[in-house]
PDB file of N, CA and C in Angstrom:
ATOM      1  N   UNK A   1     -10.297 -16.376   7.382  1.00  0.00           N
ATOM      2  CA  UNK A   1      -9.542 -15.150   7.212  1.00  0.00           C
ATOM      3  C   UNK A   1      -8.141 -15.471   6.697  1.00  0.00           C
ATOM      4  N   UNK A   2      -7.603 -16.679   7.305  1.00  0.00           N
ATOM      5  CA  UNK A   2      -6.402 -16.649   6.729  1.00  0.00           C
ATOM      6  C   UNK A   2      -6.095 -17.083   5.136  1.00  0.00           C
ATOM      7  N   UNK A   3      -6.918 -18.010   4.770  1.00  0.00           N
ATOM      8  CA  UNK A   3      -7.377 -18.168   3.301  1.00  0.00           C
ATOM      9  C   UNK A   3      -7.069 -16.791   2.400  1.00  0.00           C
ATOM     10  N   UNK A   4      -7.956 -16.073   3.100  1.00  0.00           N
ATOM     11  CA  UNK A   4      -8.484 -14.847   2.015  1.00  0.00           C
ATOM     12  C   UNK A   4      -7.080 -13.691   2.173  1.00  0.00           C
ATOM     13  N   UNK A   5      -6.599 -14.148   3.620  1.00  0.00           N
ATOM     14  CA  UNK A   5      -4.832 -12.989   3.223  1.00  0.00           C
ATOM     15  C   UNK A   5      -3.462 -13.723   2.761  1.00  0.00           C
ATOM     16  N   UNK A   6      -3.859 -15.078   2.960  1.00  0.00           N
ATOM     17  CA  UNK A   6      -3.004 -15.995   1.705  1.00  0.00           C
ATOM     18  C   UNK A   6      -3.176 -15.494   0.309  1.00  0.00           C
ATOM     19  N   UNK A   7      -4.382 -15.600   0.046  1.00  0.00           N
ATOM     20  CA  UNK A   7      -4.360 -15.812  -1.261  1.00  0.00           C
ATOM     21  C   UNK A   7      -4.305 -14.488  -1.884  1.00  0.00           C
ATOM     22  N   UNK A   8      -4.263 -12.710  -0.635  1.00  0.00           N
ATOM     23  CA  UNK A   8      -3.819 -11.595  -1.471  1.00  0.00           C
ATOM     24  C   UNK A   8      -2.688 -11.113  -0.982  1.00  0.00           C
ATOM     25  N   UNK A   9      -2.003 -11.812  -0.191  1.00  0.00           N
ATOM     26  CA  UNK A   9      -1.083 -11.086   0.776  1.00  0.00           C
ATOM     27  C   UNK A   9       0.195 -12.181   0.841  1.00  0.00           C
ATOM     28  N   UNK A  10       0.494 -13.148   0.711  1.00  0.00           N
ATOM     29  CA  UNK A  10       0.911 -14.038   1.166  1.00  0.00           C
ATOM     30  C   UNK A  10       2.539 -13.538   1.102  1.00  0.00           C
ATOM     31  N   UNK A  11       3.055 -12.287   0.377  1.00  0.00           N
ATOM     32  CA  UNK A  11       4.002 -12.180  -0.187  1.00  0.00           C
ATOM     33  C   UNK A  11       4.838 -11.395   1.207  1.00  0.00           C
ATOM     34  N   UNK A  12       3.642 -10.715   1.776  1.00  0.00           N
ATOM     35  CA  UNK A  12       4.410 -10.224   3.152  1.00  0.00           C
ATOM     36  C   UNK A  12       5.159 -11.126   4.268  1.00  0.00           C
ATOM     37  N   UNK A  13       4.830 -12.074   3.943  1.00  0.00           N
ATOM     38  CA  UNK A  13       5.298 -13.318   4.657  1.00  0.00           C
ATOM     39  C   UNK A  13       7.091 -13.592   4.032  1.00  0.00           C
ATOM     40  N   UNK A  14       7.364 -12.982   3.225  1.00  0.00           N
ATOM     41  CA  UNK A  14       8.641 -13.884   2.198  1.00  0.00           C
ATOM     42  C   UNK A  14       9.690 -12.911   3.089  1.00  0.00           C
ATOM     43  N   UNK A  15      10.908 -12.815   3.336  1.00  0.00           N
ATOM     44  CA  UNK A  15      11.854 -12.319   3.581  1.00  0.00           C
ATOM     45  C   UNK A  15      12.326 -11.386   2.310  1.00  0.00           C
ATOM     46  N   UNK A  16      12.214 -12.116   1.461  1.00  0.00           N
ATOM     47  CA  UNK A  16      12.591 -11.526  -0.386  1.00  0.00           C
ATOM     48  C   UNK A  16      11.567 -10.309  -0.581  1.00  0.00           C
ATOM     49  N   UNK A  17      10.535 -10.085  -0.224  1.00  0.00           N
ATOM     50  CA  UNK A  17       9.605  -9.286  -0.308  1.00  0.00           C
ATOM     51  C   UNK A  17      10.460  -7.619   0.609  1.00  0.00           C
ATOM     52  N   UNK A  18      10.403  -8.092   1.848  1.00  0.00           N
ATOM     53  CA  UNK A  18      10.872  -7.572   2.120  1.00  0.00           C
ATOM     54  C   UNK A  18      12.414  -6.427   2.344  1.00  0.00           C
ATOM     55  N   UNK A  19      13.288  -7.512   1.682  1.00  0.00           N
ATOM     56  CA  UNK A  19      14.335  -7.217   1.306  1.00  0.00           C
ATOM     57  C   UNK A  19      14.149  -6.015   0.038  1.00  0.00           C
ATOM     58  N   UNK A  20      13.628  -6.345  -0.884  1.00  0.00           N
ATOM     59  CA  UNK A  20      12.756  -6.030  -1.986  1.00  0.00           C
ATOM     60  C   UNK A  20      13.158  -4.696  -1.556  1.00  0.00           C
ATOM     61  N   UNK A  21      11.902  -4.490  -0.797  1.00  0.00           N
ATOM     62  CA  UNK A  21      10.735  -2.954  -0.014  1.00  0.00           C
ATOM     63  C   UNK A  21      12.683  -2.342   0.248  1.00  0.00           C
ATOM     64  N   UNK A  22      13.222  -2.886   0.890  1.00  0.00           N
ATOM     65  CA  UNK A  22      14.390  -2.357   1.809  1.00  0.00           C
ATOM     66  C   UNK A  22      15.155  -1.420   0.495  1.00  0.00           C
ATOM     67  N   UNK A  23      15.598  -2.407  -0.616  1.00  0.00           N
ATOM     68  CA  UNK A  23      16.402  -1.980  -1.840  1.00  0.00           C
ATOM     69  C   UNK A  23      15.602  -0.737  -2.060  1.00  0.00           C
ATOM     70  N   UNK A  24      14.457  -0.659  -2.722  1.00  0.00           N
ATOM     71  CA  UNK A  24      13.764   0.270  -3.051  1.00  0.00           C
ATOM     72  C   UNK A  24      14.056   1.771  -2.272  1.00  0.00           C
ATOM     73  N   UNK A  25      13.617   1.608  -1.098  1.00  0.00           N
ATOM     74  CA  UNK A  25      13.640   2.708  -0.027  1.00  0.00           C
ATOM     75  C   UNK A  25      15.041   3.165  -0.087  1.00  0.00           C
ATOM     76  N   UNK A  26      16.403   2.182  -0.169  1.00  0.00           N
ATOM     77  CA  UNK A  26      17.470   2.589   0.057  1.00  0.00           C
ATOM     78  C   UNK A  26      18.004   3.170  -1.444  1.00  0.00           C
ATOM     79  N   UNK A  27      17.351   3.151  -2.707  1.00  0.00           N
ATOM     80  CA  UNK A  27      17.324   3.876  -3.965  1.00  0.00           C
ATOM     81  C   UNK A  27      16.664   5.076  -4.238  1.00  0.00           C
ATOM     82  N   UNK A  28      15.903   5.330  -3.090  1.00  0.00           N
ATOM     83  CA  UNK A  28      15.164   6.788  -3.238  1.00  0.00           C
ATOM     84  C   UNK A  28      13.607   6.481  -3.656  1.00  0.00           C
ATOM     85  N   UNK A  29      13.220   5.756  -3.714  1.00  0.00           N
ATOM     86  CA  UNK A  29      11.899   5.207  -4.230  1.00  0.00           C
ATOM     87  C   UNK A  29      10.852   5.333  -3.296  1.00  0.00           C
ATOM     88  N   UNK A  30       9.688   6.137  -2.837  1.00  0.00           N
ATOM     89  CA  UNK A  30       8.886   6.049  -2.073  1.00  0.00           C
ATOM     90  C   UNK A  30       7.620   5.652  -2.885  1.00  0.00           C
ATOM     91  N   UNK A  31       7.309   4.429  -2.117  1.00  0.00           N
ATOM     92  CA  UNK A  31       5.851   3.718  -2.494  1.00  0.00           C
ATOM     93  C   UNK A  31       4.922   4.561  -1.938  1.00  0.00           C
ATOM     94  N   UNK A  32       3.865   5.242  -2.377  1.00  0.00           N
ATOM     95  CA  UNK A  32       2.471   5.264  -2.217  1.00  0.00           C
ATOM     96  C   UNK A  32       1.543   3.864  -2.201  1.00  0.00           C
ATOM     97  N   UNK A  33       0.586   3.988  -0.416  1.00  0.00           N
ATOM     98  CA  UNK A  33      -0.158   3.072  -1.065  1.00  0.00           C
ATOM     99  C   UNK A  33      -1.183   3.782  -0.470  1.00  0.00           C
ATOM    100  N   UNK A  34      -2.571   3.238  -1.096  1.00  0.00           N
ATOM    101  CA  UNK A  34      -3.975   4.123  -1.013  1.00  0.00           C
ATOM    102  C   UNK A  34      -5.113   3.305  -0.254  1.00  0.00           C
ATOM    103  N   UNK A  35      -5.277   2.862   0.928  1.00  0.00           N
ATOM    104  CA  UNK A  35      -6.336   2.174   1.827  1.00  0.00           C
ATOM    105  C   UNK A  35      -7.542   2.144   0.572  1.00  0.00           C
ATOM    106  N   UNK A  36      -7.597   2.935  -0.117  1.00  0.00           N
ATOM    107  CA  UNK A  36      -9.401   2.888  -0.487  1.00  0.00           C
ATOM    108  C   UNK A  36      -9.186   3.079  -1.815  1.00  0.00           C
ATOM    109  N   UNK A  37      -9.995   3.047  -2.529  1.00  0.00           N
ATOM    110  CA  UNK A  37      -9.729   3.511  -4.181  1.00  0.00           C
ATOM    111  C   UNK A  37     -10.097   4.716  -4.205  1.00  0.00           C
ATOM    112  N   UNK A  38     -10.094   5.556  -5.795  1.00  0.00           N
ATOM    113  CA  UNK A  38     -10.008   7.087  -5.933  1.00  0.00           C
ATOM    114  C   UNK A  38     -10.803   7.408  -5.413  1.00  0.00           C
ATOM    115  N   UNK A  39     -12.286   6.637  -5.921  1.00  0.00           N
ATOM    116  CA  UNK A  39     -13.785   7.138  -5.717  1.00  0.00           C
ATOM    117  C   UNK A  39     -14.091   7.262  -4.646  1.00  0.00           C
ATOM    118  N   UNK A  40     -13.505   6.624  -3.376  1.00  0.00           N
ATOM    119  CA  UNK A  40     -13.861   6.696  -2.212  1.00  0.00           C
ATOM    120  C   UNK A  40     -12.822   7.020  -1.611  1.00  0.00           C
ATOM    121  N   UNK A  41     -11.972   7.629  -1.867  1.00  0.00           N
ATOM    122  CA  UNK A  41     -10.889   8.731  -1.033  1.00  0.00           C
ATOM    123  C   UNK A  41     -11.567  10.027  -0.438  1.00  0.00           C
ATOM    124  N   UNK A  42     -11.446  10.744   0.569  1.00  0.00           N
ATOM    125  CA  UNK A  42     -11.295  12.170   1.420  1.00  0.00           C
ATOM    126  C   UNK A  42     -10.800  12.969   0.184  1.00  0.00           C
ATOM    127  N   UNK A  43     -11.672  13.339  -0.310  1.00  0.00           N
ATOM    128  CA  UNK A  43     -11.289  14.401  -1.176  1.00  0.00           C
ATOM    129  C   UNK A  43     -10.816  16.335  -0.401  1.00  0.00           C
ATOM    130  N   UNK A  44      -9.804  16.704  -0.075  1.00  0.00           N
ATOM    131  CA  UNK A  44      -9.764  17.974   0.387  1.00  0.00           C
ATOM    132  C   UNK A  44     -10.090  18.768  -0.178  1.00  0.00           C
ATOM    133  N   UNK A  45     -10.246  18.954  -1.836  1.00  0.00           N
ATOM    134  CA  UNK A  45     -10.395  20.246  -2.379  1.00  0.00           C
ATOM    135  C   UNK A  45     -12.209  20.383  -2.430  1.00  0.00           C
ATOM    136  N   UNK A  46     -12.618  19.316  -1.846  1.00  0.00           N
ATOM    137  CA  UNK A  46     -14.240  19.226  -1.743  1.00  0.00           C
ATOM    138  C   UNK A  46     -14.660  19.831  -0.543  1.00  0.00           C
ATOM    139  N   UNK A  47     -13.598  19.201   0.424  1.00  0.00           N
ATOM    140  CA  UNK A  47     -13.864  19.652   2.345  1.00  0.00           C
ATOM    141  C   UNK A  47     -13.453  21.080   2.396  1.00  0.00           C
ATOM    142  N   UNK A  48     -12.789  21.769   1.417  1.00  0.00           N
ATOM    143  CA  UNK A  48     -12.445  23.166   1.747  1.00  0.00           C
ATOM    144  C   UNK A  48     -13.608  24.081   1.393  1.00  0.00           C
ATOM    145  N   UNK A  49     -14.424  23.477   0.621  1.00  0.00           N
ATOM    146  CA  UNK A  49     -15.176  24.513  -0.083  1.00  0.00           C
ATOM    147  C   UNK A  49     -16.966  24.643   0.907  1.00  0.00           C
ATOM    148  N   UNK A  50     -16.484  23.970   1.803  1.00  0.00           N
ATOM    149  CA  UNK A  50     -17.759  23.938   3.037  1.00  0.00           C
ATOM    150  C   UNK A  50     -17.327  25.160   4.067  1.00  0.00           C
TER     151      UNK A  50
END
């Protein structure tokens, strides 16, 4: 496991990364991030129509 979040993640580990995230947020910048891809997102305008 740790292999496989090295080799996609490893960046959460950096202080600089973080600092990064901090600048951003403190410029007005809100990141979206999406657990799943489009195709397999909770679509609402699908769940309303039940």
């Amino acid at each position: 496991v740790r292999n496989v979040f090295m080799k996609h993640h490893a960046d959460l580990l950096d202080a600089a990364f973080w600092q990064a995230q901090k600048d951003r947020i403190q410029a007005g910048h809100v990141h979206d991030v999406f657990p799943y891809e489009r195709d397999k997102r909770f679509r609402p305008e699908i769940s309303q129509l039940s």
